[in-house]
C-alpha atoms as a PDB file:
ATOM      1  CA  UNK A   1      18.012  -6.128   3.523  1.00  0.00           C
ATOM      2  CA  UNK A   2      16.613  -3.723   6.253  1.00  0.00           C
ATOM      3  CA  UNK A   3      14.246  -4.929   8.585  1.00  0.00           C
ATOM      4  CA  UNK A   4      10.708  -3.772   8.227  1.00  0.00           C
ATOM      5  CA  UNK A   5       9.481  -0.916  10.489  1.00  0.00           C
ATOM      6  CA  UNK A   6       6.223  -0.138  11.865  1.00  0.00           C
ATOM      7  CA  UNK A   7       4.207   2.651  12.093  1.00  0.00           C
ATOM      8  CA  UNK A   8       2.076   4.374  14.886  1.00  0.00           C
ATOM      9  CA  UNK A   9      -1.534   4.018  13.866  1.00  0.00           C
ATOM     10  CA  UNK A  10      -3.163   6.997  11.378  1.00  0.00           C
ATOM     11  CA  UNK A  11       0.732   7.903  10.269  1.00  0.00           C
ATOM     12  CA  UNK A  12       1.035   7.585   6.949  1.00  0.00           C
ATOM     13  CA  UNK A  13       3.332   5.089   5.480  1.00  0.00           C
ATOM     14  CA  UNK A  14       6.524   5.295   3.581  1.00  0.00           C
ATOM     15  CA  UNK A  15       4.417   4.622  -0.002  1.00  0.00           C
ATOM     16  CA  UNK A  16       2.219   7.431   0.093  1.00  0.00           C
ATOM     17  CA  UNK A  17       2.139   9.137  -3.259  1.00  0.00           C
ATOM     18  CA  UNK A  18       5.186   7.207  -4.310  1.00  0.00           C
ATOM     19  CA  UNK A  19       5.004   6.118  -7.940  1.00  0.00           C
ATOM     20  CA  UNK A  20       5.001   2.526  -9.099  1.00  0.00           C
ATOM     21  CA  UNK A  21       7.063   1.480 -12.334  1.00  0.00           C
ATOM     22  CA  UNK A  22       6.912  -1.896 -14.338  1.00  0.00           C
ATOM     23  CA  UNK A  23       9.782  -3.567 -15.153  1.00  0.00           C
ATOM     24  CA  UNK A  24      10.256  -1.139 -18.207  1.00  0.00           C
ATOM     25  CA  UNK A  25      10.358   1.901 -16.112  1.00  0.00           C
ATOM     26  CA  UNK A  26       7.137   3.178 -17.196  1.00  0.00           C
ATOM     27  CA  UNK A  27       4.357   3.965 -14.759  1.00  0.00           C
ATOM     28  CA  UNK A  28       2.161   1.517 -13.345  1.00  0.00           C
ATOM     29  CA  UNK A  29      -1.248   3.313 -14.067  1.00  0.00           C
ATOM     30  CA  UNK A  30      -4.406   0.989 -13.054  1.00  0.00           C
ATOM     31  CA  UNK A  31      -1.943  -1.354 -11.354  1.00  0.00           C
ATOM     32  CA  UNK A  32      -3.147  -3.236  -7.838  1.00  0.00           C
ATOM     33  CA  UNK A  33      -1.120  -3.050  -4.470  1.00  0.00           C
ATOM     34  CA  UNK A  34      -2.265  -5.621  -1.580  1.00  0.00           C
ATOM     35  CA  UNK A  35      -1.345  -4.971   1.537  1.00  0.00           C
ATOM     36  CA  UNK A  36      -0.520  -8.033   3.807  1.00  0.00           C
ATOM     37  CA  UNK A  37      -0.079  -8.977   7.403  1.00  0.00           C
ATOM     38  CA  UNK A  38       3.755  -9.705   8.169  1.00  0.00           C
ATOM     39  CA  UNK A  39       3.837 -13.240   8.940  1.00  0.00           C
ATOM     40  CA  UNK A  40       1.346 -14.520   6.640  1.00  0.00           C
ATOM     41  CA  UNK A  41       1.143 -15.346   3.093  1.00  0.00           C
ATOM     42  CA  UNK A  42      -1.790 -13.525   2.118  1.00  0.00           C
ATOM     43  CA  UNK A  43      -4.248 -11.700   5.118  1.00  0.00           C
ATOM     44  CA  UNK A  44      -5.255  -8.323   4.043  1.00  0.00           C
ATOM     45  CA  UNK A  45      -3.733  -5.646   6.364  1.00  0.00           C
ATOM     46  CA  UNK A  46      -6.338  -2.947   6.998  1.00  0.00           C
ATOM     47  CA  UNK A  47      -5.119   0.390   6.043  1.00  0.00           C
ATOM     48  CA  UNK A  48      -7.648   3.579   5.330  1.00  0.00           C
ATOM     49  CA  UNK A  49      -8.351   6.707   3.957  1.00  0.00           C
ATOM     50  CA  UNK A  50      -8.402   9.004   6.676  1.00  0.00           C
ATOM     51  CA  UNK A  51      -6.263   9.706  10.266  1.00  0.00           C
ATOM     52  CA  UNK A  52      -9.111   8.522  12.738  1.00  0.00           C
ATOM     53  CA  UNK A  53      -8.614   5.021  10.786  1.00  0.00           C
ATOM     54  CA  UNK A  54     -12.635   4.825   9.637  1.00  0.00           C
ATOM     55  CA  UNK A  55     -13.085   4.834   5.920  1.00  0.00           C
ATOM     56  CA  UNK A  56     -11.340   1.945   5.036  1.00  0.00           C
ATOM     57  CA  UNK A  57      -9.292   1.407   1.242  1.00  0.00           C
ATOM     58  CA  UNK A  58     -10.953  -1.450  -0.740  1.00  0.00           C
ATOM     59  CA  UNK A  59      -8.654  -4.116  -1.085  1.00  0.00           C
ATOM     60  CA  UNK A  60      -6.496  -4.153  -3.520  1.00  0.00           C
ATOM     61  CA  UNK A  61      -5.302  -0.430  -3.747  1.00  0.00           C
ATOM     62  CA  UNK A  62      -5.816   0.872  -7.424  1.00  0.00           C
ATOM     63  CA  UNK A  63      -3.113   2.796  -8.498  1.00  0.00           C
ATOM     64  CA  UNK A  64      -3.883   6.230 -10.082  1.00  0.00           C
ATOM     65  CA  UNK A  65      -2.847   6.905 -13.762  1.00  0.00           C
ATOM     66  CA  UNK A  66       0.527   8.086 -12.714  1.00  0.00           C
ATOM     67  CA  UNK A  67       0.869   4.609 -11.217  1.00  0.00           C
ATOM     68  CA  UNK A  68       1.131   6.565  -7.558  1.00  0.00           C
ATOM     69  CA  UNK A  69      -0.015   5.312  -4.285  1.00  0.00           C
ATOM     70  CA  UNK A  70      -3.007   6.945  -2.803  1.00  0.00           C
ATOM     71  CA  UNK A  71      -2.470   8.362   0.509  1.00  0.00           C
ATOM     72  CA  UNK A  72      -2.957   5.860   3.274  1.00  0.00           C
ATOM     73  CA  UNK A  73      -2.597   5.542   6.962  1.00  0.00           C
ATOM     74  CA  UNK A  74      -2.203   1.746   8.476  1.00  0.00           C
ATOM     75  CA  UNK A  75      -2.716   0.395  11.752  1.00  0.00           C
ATOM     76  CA  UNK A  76      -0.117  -0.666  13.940  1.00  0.00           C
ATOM     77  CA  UNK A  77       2.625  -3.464  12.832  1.00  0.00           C
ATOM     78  CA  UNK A  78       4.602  -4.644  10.211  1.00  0.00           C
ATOM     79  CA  UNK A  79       3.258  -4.998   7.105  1.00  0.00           C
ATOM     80  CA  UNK A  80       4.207  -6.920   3.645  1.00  0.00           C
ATOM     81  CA  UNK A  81       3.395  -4.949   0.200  1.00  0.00           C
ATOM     82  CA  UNK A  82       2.971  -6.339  -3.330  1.00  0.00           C
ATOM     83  CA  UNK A  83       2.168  -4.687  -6.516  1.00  0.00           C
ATOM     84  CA  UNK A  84       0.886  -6.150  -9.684  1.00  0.00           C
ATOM     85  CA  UNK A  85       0.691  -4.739 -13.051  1.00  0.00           C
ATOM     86  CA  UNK A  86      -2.237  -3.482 -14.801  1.00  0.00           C
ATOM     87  CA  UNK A  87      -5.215  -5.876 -15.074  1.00  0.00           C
END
C-alpha cells in the first residue's frame, strides 16, 4: 500500500471530481465523504471551497448525483478519507 501524500495548502486533492461507486458499481449519488486527520480515528480535517482556504465544506461532503466529489482544496498534511453510502 502506498504511503499517503500531502498536499500544499489551496491545491486540490487527488478526489476532486472523481466518482464514487457502491459495491455494485453503480454511482454513489447523495452518498457522504468525511474527511479525517491522519493519526486519529475521527477529527474532521478542514478542507474548503475555494483556493484562499475561506469558505469552508460542511462536514460530511455530499456527493452530487453522479456520486462525484466536489472540488476541494485541503490544508496542509496527510489526510484519511471515508465514504458512506446513501443515507
Amino acid at each position: 500500500m502506498a504511503e499517503p501524500s500531502a498536499f500544499a495548502a489551496g491545491t486540490i486533492s487527488g478526489i476532486s471530481m472523481m466518482q464514487q461507486l457502491d459495491e455494485f458499481a453503480k454511482p454513489l449519488g447523495g452518498g457522504k465523504l468525511f474527511l479525517i486527520q491522519a493519526g486519529t480515528t475521527s477529527a474532521p480535517q478542514n478542507c474548503y471551497q475555494d483556493t484562499a482556504l475561506t469558505l469552508a465544506w460542511p462536514k460530511p461532503i455530499t456527493l452530487d448525483a453522479a456520486g462525484r466529489v466536489p472540488q476541494l482544496f485541503c490544508v496542509d498534511g496527510n489526510i484519511k478519507i471515508r465514504s458512506r453510502g446513501r443515507p
